[in-house]
Protein backbone atom coordinates (compact mmCIF):
# COMPACT_ATOMS: atom_id res chain seq x y z
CA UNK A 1 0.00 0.00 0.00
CA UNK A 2 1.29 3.43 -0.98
CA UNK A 3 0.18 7.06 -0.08
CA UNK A 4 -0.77 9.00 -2.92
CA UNK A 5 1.09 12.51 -3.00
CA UNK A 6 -0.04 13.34 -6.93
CA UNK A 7 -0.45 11.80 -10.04
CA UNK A 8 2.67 9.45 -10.50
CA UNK A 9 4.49 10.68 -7.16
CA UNK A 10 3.74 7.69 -3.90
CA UNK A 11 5.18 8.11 -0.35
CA UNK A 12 5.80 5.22 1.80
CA UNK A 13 3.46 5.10 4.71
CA UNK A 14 3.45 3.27 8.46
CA UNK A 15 0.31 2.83 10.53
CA UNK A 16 0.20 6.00 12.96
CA UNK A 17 0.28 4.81 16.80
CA UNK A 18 -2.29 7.32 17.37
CA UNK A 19 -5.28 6.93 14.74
CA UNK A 20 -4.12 3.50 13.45
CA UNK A 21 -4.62 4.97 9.89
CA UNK A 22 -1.61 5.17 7.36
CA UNK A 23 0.40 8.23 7.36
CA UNK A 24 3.53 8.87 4.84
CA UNK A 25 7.03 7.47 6.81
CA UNK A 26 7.83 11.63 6.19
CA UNK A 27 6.49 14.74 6.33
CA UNK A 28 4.76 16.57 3.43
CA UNK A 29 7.67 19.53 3.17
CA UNK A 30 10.39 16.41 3.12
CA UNK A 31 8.54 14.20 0.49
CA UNK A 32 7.81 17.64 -2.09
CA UNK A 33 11.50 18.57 -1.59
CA UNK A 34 12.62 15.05 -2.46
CA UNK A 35 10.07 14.52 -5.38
CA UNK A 36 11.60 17.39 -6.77
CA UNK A 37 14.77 17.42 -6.56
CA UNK A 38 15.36 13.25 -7.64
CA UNK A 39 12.15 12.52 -9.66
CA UNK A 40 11.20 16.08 -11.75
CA UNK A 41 15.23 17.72 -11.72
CA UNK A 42 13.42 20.85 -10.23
CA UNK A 43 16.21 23.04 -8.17
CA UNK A 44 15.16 23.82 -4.67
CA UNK A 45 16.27 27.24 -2.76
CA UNK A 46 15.86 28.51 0.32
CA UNK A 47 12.00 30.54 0.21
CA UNK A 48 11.99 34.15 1.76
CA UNK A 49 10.08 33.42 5.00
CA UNK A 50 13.27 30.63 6.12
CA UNK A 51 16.12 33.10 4.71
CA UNK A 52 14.72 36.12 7.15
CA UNK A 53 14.67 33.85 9.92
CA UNK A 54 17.51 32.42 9.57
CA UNK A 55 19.31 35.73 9.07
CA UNK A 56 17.42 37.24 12.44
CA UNK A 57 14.87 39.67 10.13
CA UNK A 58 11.96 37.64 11.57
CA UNK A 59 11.25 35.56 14.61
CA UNK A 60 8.37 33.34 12.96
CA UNK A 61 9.28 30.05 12.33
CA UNK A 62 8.63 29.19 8.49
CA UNK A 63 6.03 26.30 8.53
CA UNK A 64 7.69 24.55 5.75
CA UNK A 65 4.98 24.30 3.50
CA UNK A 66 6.34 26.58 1.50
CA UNK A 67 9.06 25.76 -1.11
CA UNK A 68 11.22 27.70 -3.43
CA UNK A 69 11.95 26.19 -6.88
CA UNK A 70 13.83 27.78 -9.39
CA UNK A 71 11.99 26.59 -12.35
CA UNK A 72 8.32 25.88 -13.01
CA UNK A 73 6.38 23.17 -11.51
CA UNK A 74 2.77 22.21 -12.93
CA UNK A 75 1.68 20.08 -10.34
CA UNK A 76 -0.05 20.09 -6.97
CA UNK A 77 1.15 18.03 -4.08
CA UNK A 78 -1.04 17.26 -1.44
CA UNK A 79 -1.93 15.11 1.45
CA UNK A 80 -4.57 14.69 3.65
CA UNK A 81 -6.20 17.74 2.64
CA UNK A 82 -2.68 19.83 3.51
CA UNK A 83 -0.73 21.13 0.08
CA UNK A 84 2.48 22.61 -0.39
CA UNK A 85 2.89 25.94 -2.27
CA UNK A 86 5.70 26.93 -4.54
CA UNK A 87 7.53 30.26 -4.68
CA UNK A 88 9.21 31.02 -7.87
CA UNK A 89 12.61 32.60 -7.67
CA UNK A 90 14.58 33.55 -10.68
């Protein structure tokens, strides 16, 4: 049994300890990142929100949901009802 991220794009799951349902082994933000980076050759930056934090500009904590690509991605990924968003930088 697989979780379904998008069309073409599965995630490992484990039965959650809490709900007994299956969950992906990792976390939406970590599966995206991965997806594109190996599988669609997509480069992945640092987004705006995490590069002010991390510099000391801002002291709220990027929720990770959020992902810069350089390049253009036509696809949604989503689980559970929870997507991830993509911030184009040139």
């Amino acid at each position: 049994m697989a979780t379904i991220l998008t069309q073409g794009l599965y995630a490992k799951p484990r039965r959650s300890s809490l709900t007994g349902k299956f969950i992906p082994v990792a976390s939406l933000p970590e599966l995206a990142e991965e997806a594109l980076v190996n599988k669609l050759k997509i480069k992945v930056v640092p987004s705006k929100a995490l590069e002010r934090y991390n510099s000391g500009e801002s002291t709220q904590v990027p929720t990770g949901r959020v992902i810069a690509v350089k390049g253009r991605v036509s696809r949604k990924m989503a689980y559970n009802g929870k997507s991830i968003k993509f911030e184009y930088v040139a």
